[in-house]
Protein backbone atom coordinates (compact mmCIF):
# COMPACT_ATOMS: atom_id res chain seq x y z
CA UNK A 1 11.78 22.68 3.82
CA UNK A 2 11.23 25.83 1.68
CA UNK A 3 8.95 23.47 -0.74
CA UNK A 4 6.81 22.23 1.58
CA UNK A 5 4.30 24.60 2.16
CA UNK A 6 4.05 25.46 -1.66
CA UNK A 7 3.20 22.05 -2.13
CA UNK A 8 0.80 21.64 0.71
CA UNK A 9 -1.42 25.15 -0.52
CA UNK A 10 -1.08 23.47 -4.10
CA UNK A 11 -3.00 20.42 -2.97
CA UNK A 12 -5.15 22.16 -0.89
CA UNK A 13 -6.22 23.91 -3.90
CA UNK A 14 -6.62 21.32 -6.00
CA UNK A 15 -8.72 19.39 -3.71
CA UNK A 16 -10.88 22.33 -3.64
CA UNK A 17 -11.63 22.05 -7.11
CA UNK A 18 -13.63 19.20 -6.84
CA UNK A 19 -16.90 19.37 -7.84
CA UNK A 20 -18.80 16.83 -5.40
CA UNK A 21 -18.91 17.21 -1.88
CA UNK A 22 -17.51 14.10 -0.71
CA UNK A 23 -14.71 14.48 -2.45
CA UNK A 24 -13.36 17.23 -2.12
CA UNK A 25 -14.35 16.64 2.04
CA UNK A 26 -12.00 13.01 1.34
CA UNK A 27 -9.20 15.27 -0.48
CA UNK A 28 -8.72 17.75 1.90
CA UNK A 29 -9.16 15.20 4.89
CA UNK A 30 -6.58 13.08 3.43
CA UNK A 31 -4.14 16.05 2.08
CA UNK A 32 -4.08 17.25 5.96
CA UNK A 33 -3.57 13.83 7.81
CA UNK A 34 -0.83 13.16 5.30
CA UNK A 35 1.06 16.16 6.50
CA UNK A 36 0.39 15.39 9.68
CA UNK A 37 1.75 12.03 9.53
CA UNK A 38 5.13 13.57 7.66
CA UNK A 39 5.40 16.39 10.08
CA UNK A 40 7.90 14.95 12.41
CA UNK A 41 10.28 13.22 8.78
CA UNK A 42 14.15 13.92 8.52
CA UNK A 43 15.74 15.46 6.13
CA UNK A 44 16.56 11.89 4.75
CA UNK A 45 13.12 11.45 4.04
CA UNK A 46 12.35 14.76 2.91
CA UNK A 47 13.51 14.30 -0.70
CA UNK A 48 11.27 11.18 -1.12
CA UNK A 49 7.99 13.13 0.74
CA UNK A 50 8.16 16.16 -1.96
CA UNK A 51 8.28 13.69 -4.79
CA UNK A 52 5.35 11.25 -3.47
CA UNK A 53 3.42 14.81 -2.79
CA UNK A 54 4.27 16.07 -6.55
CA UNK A 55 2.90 12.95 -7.88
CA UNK A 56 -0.01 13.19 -5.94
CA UNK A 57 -0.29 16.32 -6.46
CA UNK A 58 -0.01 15.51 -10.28
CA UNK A 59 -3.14 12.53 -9.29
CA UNK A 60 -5.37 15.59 -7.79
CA UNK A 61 -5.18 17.78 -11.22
CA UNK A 62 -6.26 14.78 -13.28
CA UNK A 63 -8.62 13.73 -11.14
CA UNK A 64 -10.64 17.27 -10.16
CA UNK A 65 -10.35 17.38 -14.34
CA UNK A 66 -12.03 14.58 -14.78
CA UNK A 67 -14.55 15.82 -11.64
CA UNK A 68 -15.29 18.69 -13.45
CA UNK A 69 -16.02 16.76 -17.02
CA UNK A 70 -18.96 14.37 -15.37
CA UNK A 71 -20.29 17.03 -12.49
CA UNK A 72 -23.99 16.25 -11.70
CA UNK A 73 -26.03 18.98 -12.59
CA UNK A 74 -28.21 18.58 -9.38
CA UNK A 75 -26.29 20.01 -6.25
CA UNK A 76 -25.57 17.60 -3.34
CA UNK A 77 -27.68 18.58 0.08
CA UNK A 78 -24.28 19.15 1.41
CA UNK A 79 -23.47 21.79 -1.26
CA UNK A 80 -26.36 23.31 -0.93
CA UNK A 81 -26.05 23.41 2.57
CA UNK A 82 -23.05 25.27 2.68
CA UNK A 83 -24.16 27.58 -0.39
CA UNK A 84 -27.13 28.83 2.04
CA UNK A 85 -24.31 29.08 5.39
CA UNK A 86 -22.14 31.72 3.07
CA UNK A 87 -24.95 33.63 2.16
């Protein structure tokens, strides 16, 4: 249980660092339902969650990676948006 919430903030953050809006939106969507879904799992299970969330987990890193390689130079209106609601 101790290894659960490391990997959920590790996610998290990786779904973060996704350049495009949607993505990142779809990453952290899917990241939360996922635990959701889990939340109620046995201990029999729990050995089998923490490796399908390290591989995806691993899936996230490459992927953001890649994100980060091909970002679009021209900010979404959704980025923008929320650049302007921090300010």
């Amino acid at each position: 249980m101790a290894q659960v919430v490391p990997l959920f903030r590790s996610l998290m953050r990786e779904g973060r660092a996704f350049m495009d809006y949607n993505f990142r939106s779809y990453a952290m969507r899917r990241i939360r339902l996922g635990f959701d879904q889990n939340r109620g799992a046995g201990a029999s299970q729990l050995p089998e969650l923490l490796e399908e969330g390290r591989s995806a987990l691993l899936l996230l890193r490459r992927q953001s990676s890649v994100s980060r390689l091909f970002q679009n130079s021209d900010p979404s209106v959704m980025a923008s948006t929320q650049a302007s609601l921090k300010k």
